[in-house]
Protein backbone atom coordinates (compact mmCIF):
# COMPACT_ATOMS: atom_id res chain seq x y z
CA UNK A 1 -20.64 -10.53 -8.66
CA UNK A 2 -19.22 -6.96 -7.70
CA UNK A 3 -18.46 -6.29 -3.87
CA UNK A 4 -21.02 -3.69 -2.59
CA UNK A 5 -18.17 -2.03 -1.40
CA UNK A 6 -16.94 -1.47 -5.11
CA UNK A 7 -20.42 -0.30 -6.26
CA UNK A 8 -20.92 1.99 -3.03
CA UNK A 9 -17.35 3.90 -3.22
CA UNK A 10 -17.69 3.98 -7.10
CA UNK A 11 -20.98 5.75 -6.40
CA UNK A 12 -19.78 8.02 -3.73
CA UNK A 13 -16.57 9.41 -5.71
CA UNK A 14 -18.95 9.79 -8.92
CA UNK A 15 -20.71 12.30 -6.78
CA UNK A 16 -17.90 14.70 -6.01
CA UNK A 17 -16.87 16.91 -8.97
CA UNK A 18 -14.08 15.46 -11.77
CA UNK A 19 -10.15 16.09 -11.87
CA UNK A 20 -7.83 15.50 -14.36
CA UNK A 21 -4.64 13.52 -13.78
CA UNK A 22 -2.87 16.66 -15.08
CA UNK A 23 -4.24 19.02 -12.27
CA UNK A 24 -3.90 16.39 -9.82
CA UNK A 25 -0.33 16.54 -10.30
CA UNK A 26 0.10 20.53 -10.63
CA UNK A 27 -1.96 20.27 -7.18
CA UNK A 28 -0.68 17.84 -5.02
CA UNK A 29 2.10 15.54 -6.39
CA UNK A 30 3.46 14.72 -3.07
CA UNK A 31 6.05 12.29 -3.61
CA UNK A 32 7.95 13.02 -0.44
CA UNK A 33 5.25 13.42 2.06
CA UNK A 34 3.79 11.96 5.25
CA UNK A 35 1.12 9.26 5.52
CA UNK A 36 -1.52 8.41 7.11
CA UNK A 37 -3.27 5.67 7.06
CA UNK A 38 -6.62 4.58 8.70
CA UNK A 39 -8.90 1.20 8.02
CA UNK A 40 -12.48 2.11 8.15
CA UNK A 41 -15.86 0.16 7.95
CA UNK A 42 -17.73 1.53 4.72
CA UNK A 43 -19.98 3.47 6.27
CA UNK A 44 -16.98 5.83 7.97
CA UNK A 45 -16.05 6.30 4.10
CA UNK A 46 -19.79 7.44 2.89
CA UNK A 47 -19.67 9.88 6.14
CA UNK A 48 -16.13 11.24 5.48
CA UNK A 49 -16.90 12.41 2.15
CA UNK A 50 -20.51 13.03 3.38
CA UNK A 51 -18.91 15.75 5.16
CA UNK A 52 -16.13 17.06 2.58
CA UNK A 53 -18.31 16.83 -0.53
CA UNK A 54 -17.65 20.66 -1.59
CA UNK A 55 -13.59 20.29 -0.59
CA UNK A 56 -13.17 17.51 -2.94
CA UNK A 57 -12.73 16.64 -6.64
CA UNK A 58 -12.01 13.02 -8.10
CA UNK A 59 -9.77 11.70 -10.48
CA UNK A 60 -11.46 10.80 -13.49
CA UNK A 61 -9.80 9.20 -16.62
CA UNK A 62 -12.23 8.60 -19.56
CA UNK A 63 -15.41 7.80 -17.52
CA UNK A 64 -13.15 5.82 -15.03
CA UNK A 65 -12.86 6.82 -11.12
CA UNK A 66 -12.25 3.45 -9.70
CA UNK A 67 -9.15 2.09 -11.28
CA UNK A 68 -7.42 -1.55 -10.83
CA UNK A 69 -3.75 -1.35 -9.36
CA UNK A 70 -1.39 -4.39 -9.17
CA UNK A 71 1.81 -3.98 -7.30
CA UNK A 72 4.96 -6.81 -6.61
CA UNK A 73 7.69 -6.10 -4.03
CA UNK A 74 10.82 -7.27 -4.25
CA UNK A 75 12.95 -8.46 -1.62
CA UNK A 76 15.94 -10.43 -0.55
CA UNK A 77 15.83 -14.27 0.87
CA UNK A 78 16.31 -13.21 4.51
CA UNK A 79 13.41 -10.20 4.12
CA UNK A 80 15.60 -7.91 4.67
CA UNK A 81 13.17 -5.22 3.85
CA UNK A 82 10.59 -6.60 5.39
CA UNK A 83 12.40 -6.99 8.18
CA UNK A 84 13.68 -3.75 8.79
CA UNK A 85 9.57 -2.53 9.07
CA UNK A 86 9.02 -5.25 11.63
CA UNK A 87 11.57 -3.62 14.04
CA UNK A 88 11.26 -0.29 13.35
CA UNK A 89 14.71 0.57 11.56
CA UNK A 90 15.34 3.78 10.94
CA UNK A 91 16.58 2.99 7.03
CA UNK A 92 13.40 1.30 5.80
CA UNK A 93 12.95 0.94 2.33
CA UNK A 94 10.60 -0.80 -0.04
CA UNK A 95 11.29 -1.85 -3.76
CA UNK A 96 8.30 -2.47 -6.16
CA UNK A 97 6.70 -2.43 -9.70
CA UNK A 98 3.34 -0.42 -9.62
CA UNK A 99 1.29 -1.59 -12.88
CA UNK A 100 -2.05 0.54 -13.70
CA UNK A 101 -3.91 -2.40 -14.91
CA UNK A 102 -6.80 0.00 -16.89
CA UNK A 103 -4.19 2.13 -18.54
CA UNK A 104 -1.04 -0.92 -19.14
CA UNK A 105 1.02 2.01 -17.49
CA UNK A 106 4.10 0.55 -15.21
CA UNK A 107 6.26 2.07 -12.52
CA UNK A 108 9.25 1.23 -11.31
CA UNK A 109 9.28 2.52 -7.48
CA UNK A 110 11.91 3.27 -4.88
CA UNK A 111 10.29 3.82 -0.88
CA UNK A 112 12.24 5.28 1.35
CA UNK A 113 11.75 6.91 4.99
CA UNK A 114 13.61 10.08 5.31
CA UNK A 115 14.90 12.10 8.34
CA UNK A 116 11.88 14.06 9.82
CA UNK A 117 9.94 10.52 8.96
CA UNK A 118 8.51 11.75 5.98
CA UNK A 119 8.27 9.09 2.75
CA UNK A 120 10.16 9.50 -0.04
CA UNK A 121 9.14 8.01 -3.80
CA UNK A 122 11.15 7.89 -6.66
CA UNK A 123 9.34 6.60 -9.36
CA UNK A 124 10.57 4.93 -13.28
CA UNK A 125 8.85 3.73 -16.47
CA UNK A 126 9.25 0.04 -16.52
CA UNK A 127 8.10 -2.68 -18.89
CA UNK A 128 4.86 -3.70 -17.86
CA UNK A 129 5.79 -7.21 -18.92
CA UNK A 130 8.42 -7.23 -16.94
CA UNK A 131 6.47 -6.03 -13.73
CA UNK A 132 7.42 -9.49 -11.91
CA UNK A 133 11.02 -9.50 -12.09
CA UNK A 134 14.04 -6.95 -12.16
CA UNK A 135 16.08 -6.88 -15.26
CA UNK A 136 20.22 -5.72 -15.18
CA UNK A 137 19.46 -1.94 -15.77
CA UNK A 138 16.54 -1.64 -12.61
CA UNK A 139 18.80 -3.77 -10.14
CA UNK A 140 21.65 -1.61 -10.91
CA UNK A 141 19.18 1.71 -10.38
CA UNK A 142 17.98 -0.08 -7.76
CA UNK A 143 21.55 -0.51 -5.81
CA UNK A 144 21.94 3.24 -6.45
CA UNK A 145 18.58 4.17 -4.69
CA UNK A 146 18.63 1.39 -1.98
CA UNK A 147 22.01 -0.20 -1.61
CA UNK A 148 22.94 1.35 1.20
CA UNK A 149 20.20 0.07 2.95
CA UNK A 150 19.82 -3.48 1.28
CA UNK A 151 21.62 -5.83 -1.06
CA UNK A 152 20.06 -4.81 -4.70
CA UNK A 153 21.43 -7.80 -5.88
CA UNK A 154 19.41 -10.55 -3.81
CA UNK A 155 16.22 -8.59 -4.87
CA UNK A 156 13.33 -11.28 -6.22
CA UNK A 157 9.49 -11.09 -6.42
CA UNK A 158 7.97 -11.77 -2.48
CA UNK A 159 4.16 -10.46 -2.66
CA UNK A 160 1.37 -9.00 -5.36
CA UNK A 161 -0.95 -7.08 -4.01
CA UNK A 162 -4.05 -6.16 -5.97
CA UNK A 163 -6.82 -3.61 -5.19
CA UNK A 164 -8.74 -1.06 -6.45
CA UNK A 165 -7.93 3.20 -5.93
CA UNK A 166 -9.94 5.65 -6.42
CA UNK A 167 -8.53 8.99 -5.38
CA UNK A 168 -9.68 12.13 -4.21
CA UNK A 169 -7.80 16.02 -3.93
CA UNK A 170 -8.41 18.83 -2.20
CA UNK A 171 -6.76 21.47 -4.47
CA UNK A 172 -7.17 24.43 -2.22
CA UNK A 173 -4.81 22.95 0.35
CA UNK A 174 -2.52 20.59 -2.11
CA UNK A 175 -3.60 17.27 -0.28
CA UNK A 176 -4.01 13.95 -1.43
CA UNK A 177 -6.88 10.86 -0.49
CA UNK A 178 -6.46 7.19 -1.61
CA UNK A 179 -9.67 4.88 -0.88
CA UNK A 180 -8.72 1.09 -1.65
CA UNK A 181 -11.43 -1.42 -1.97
CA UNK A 182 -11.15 -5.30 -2.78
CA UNK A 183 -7.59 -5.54 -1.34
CA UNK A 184 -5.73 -9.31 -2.33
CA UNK A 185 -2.41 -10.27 -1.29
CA UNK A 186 -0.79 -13.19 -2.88
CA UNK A 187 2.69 -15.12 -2.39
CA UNK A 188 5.38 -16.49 -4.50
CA UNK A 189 4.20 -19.81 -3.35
CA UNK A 190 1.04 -19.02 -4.65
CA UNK A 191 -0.98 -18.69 -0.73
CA UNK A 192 -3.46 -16.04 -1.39
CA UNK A 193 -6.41 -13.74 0.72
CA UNK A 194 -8.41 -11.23 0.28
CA UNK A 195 -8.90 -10.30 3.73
CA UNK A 196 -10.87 -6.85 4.05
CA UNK A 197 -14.66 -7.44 2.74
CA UNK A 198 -16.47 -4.20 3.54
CA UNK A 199 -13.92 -1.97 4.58
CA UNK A 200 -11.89 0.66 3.01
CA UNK A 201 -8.42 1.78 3.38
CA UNK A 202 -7.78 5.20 3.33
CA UNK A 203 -4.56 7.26 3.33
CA UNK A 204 -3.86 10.98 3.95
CA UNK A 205 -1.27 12.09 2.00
CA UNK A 206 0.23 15.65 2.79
CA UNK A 207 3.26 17.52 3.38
CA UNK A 208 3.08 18.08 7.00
CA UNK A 209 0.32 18.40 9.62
CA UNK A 210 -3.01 17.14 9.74
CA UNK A 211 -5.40 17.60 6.93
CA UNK A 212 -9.09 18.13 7.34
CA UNK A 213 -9.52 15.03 5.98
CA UNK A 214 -7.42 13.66 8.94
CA UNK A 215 -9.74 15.93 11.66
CA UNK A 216 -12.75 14.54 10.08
CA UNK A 217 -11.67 11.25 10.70
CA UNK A 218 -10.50 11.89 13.82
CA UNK A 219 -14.29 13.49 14.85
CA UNK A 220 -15.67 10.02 13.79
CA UNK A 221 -12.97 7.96 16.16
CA UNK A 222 -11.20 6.68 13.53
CA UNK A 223 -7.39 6.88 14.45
CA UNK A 224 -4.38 6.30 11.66
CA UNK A 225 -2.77 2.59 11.88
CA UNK A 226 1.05 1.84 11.40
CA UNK A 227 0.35 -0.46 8.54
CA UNK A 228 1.71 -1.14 4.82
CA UNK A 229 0.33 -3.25 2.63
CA UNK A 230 3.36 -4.90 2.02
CA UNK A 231 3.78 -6.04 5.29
CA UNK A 232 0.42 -6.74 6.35
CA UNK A 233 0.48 -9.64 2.85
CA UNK A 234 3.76 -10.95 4.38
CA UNK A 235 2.86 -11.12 8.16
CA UNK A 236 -1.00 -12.95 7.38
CA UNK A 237 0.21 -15.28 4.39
CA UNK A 238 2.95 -16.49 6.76
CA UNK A 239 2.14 -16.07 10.50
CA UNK A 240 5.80 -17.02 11.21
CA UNK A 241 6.99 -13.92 10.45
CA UNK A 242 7.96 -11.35 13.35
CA UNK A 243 4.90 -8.86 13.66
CA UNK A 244 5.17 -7.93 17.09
CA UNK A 245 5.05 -3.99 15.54
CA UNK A 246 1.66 -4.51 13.78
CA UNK A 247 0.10 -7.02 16.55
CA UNK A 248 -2.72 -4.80 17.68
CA UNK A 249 -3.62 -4.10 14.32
CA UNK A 250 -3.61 -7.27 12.78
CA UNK A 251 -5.77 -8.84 15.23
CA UNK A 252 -8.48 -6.04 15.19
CA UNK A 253 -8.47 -5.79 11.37
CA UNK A 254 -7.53 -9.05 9.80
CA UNK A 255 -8.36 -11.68 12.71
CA UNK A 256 -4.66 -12.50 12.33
CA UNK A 257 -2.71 -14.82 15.10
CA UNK A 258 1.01 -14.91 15.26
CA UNK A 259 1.98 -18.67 14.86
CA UNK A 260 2.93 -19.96 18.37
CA UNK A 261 6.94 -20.83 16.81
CA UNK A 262 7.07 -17.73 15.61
CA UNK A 263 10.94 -16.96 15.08
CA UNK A 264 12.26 -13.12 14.86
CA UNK A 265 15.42 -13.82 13.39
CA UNK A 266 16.32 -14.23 9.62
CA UNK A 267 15.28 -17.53 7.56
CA UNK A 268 17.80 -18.89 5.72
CA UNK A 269 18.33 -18.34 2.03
CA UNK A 270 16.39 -21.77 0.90
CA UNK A 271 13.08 -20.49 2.63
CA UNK A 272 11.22 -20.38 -0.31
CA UNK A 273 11.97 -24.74 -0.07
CA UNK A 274 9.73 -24.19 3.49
CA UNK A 275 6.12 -25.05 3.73
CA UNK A 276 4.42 -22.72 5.56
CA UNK A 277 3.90 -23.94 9.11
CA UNK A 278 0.43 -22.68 9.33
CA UNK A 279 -2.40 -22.55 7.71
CA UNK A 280 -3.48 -19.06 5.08
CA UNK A 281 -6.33 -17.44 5.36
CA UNK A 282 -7.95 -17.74 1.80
């Protein structure tokens, strides 16, 4: 059975007028950029674009507006990436392969936070075949992106997250809008959730201040969270994990609880021997 949430966003983009993939890159690329991000019940969504109907246009492909992403993250034994998120580092990066499950297209993707605290995205054709692990050639690209910042070498699959995009431009002011629905996070130990029935995540993408789209949000009390997907999966598939950063967020969003031996410093390298010492939301 589809989520209503899946038939009532597909519904609501199909409303606003088409854009090309082409003009959505001539108009707002953005792939150094600030984000916002904001978790809202369904009905915020269906008002937001209520609101912004003439301001924005959708991406369609073929007759498709709602497409199915897949992403893994790659990290080392101790989390170091993960880790530098949970207390606030200044050189965060993430490592992933983004796979565009309708088209068979694959990325391979370099996150990093710059100065000013703007993200930064390099992005590489991979093999979508090859989307779970890193072969020679993208650990060595990846020590040239990252290495500074983590150990390329101790990079291995951590967390897939699945969900579902559709996304909308304003042209006029070269800003971006994702809308995620059916959001699933699963481990390398295979402990899996899908933890956000009727809500949608949405995230601002521009290359400054606020957009209107941000205002408009704002207006109906909707404030942005300090949240990435990646780190959300890893914090609620193993509540042992230091999450002090996203606490507020992952108790009034995902009914998360830190587990009461909670440790903030590294695991060793044989974690992935560990059971996890509580139990996953599924």
């Amino acid at each position: 059975m589809v989520p209503v949430e899946w038939e009532a966003v597909a519904d609501a983009v199909h409303r606003l007028s088409p854009i090309s993939l082409d003009d959505v890159l001539a108009a707002a690329e953005l792939q150094t950029r600030i984000d916002r991000k904001y978790i809202v019940p369904l009905g915020t969504f269906l008002a937001l674009l209520d609101r912004m109907d003439d301001e924005l246009a959708a991406l369609q492909i073929e007759e498709r507006r709602l497409f199915r992403y897949e992403s893994v993250y790659f990290d080392t034994p101790e989390l170091t990436a993960y880790r530098q998120h949970a207390h606030g580092r200044r050189r965060r990066v993430k490592v992933r392969t983004r796979t565009y499950l309708d088209s068979g297209e694959c990325l391979l993707e370099f996150k990093r936070v710059g100065a000013r605290g703007e993200t930064v995205k390099e992005r590489y054709p991979y093999c979508p075949a090859a989307r779970a692990r890193l072969d020679d050639p993208a650990r060595a690209l990846a020590a040239q992106r990252v290495g500074c910042s983590i150990d390329a070498s101790e990079l291995r699959p951590v967390l897939t997250v699945a969900y579902r995009r559709a996304t909308l431009v304003d042209p006029a002011r070269g800003t971006r809008l994702t809308c995620d629905v059916d959001l699933r996070f699963e481990d390398r130990r295979g402990n899996s959730c899908a933890p956000l029935p009727g809500a949608v995540i949405v995230e601002s993408k521009t290359v400054g201040t606020e957009s209107p789209v941000d205002r408009v949000l704002r207006g109906l009390g909707r404030r942005p969270v300090p949240l990435s997907k990646y780190c959300v999966g890893m914090a609620i598939l193993d509540p042992a994990l230091p999450a002090n950063r996203w606490n507020r967020e992952l108790r009034q969003h995902f009914g998360w609880e830190p587990h009461r031996d909670r440790l903030d410093t590294a695991r060793p390298p044989g974690v992935d021997d560990v059971p996890l010492r509580s139990a996953v939301l599924r």
